[in-house]
N, C-alpha and C. Protein backbone atom coordinates (compact mmCIF):
# COMPACT_ATOMS: atom_id res chain seq x y z
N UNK A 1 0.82 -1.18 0.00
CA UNK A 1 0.00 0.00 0.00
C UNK A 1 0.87 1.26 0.00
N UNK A 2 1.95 1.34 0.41
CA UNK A 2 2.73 2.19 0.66
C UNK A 2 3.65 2.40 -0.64
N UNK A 3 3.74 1.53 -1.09
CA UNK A 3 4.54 1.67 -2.57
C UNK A 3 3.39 2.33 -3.57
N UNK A 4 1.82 2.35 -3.09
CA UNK A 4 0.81 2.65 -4.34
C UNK A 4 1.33 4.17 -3.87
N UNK A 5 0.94 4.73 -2.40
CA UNK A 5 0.71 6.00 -2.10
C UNK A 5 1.98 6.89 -2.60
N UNK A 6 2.85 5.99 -2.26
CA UNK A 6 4.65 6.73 -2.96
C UNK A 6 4.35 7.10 -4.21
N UNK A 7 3.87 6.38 -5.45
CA UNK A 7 3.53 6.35 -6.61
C UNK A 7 2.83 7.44 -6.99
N UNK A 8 1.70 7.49 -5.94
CA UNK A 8 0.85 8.50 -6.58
C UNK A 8 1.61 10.04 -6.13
N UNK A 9 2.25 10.23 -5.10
CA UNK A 9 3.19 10.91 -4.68
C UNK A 9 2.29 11.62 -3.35
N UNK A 10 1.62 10.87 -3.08
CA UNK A 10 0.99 10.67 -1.69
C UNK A 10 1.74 10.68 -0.06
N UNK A 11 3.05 10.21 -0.42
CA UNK A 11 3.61 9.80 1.27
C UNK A 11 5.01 9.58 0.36
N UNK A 12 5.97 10.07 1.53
CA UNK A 12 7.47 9.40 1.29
C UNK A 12 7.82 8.44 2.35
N UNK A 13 8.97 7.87 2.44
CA UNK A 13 9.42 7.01 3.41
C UNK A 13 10.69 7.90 4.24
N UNK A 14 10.77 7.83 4.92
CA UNK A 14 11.63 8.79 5.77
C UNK A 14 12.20 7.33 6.94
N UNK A 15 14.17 7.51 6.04
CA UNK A 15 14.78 6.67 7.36
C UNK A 15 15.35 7.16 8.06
N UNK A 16 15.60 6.24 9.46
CA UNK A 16 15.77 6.90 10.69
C UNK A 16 17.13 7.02 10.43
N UNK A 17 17.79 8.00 10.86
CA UNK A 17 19.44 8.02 10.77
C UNK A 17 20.22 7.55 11.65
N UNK A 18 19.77 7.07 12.98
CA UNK A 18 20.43 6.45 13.50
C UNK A 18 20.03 4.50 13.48
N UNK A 19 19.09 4.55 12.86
CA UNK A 19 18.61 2.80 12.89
C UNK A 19 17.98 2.61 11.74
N UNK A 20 18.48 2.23 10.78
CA UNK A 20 17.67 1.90 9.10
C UNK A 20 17.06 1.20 8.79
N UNK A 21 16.87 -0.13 9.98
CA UNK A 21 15.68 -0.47 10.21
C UNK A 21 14.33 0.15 10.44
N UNK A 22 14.08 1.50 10.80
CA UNK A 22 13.34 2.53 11.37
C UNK A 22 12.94 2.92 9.95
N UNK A 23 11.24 3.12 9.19
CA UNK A 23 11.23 3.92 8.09
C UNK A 23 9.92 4.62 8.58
N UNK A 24 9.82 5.81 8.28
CA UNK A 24 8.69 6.47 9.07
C UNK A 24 7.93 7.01 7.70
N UNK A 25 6.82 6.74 7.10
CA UNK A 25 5.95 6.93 6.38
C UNK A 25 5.22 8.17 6.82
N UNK A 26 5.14 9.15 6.19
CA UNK A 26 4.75 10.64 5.65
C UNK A 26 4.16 11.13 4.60
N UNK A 27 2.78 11.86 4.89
CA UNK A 27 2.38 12.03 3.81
C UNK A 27 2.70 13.74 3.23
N UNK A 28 2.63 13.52 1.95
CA UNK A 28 2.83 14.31 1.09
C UNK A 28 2.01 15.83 1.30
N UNK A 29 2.35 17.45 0.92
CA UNK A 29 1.32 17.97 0.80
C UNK A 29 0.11 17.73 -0.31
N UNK A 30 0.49 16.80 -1.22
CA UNK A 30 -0.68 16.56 -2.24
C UNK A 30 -1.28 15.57 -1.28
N UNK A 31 -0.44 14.69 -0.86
CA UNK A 31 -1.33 13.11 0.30
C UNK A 31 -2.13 13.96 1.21
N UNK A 32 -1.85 15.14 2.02
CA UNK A 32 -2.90 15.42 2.64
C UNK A 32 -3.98 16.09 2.00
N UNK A 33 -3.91 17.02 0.92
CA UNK A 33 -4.57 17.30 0.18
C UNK A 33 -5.83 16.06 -0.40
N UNK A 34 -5.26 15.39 -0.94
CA UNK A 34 -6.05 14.03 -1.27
C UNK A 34 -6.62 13.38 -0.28
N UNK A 35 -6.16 13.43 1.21
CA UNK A 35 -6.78 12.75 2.15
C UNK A 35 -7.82 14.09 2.64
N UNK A 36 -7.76 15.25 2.76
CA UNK A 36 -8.83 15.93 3.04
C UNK A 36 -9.86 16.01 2.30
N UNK A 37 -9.62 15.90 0.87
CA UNK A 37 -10.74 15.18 -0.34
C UNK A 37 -11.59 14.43 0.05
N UNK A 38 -11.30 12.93 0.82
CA UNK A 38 -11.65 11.90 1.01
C UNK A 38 -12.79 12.16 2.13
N UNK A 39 -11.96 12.49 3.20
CA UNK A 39 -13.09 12.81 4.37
C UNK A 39 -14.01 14.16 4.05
N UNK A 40 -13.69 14.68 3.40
CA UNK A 40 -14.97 15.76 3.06
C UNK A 40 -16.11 14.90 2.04
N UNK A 41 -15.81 14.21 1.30
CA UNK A 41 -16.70 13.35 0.50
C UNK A 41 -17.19 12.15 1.18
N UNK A 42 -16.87 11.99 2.60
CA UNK A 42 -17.17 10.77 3.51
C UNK A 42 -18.26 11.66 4.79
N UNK A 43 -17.48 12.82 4.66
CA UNK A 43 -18.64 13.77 5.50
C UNK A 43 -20.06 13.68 4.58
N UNK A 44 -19.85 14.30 3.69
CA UNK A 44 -21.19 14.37 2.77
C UNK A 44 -21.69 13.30 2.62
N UNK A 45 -21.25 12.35 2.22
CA UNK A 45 -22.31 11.19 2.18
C UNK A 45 -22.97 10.18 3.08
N UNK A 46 -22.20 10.79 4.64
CA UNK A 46 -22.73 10.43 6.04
C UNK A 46 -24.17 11.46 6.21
N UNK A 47 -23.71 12.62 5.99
CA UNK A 47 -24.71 13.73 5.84
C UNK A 47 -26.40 13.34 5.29
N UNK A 48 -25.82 12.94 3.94
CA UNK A 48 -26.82 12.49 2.87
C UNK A 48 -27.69 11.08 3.73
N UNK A 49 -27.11 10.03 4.04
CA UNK A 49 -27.67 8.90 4.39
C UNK A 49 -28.41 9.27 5.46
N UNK A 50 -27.76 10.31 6.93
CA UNK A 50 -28.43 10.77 8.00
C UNK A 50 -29.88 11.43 7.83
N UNK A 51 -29.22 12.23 7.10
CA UNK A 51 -30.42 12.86 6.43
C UNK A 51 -31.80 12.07 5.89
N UNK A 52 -32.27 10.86 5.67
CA UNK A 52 -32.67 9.84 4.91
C UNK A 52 -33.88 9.20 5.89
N UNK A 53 -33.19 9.43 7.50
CA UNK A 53 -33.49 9.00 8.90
C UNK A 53 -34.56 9.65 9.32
N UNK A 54 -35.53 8.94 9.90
CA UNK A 54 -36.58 10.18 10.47
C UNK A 54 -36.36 10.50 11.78
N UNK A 55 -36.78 11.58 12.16
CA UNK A 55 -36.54 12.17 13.74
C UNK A 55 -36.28 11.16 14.82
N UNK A 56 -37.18 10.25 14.62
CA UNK A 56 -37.19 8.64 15.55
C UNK A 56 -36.03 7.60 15.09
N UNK A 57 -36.14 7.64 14.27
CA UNK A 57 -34.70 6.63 13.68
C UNK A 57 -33.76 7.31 14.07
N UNK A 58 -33.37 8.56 13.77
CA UNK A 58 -32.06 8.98 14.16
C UNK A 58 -31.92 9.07 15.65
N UNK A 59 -32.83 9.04 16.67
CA UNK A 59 -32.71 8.95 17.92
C UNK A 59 -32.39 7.28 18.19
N UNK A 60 -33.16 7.13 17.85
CA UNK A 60 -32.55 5.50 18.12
C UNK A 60 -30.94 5.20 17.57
N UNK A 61 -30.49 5.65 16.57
CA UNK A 61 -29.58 5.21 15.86
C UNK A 61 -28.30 5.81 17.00
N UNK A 62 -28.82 7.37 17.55
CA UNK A 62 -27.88 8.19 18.09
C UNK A 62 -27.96 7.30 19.29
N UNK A 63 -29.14 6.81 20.21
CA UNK A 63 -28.57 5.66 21.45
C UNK A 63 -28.36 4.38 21.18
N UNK A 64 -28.30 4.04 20.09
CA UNK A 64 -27.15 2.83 19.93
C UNK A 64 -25.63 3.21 19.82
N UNK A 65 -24.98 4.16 19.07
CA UNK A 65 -23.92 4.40 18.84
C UNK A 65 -23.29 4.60 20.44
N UNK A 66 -24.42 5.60 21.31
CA UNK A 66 -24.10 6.21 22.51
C UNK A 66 -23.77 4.40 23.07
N UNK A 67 -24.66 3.81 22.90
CA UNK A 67 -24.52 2.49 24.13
C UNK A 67 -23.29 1.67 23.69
N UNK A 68 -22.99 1.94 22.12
CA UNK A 68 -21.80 0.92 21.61
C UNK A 68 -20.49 1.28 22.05
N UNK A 69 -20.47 3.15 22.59
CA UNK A 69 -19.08 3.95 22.71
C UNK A 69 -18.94 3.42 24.59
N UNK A 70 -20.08 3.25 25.28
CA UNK A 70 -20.25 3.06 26.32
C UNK A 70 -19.25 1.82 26.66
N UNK A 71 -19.79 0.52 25.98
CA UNK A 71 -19.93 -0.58 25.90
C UNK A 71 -18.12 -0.86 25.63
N UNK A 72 -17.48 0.03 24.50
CA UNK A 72 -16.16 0.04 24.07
C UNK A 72 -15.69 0.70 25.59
N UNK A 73 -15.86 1.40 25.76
CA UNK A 73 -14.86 2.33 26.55
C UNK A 73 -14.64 1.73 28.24
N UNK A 74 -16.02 0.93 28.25
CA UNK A 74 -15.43 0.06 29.22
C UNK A 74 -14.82 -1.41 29.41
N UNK A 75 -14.69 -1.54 28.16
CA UNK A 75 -13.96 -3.35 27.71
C UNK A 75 -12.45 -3.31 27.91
N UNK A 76 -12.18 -4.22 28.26
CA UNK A 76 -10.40 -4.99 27.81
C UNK A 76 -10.59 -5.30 26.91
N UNK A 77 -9.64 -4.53 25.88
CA UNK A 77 -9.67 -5.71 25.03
C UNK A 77 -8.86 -6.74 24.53
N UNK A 78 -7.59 -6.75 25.93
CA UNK A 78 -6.93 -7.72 25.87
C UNK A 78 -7.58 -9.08 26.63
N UNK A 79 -8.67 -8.95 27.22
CA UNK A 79 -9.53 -10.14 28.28
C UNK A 79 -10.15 -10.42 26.98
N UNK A 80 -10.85 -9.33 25.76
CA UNK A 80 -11.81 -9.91 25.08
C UNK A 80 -11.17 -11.00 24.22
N UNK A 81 -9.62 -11.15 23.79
CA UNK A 81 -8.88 -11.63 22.77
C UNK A 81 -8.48 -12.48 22.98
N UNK A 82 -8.05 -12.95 24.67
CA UNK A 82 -7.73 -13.73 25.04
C UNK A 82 -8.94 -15.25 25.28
N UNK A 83 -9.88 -14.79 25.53
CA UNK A 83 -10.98 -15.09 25.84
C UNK A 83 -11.37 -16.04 24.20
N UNK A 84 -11.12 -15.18 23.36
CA UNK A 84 -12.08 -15.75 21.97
C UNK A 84 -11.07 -17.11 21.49
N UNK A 85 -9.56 -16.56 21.92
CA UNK A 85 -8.37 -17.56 21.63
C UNK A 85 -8.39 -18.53 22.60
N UNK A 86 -9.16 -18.74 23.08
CA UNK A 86 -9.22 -19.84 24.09
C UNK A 86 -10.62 -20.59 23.70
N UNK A 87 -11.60 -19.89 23.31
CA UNK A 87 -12.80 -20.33 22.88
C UNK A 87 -12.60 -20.95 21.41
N UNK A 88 -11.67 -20.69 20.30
CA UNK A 88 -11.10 -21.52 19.13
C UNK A 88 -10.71 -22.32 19.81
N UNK A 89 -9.41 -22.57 20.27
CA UNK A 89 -8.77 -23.30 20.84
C UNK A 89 -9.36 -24.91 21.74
N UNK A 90 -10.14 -24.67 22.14
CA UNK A 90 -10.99 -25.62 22.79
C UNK A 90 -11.63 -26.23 21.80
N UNK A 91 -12.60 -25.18 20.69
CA UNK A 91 -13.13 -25.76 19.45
C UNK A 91 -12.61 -26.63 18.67
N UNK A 92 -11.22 -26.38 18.08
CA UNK A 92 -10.40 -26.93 17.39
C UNK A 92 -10.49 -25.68 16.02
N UNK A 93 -10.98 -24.46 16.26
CA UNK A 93 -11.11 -23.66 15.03
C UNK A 93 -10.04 -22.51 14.95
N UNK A 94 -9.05 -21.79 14.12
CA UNK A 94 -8.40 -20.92 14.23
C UNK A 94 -9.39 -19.89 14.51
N UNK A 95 -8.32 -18.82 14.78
CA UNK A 95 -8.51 -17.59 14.65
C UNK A 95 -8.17 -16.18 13.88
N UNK A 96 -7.25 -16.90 12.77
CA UNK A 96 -6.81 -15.83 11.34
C UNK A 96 -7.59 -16.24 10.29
């Protein structure tokens, strides 16, 4: 992905000078340019679909999101990962 964005002249690779193992990916002023493109055309068409919602739907929609940020913000989610890798594991089913 990083070789497409180089291409388009999106991001450079920037190495570390003391460890060249180290490459720090940067985007371009056209890459941010192009990435502010993106989310303004991701705004609008969130806009558009919201818009679509009736007064009641969008309340409902707005306390699900509220209960899902709830729901995140109080999880591990190293208990949740561990948990599912143990639940394959017993199954006999991966998990990649």
């Amino acid at each position: 992905m990083l070789d497409r964005l180089e291409g388009f002249g999106y991001a450079v690779r920037i190495r570390d000078k003391n460890d060249r193992r180290v490459v720090i990916a940067q985007l371009t002023e056209s890459g941010e340019e192009a990435l502010n493109r993106v989310l303004d055309i991701r705004k609008h068409i969130l806009q558009y679909c919201l818009a679509q919602l009736s007064p009641i739907e969008l309340d409902s929609f707005v306390q699900t999101l509220e209960k899902l940020s709830n729901i995140s913000a109080a999880m591990d989610p190293k208990t949740i990962i561990e948990s599912d890798k143990s639940e394959h594991e017993q199954s006999g089913t991966s998990t990649n």
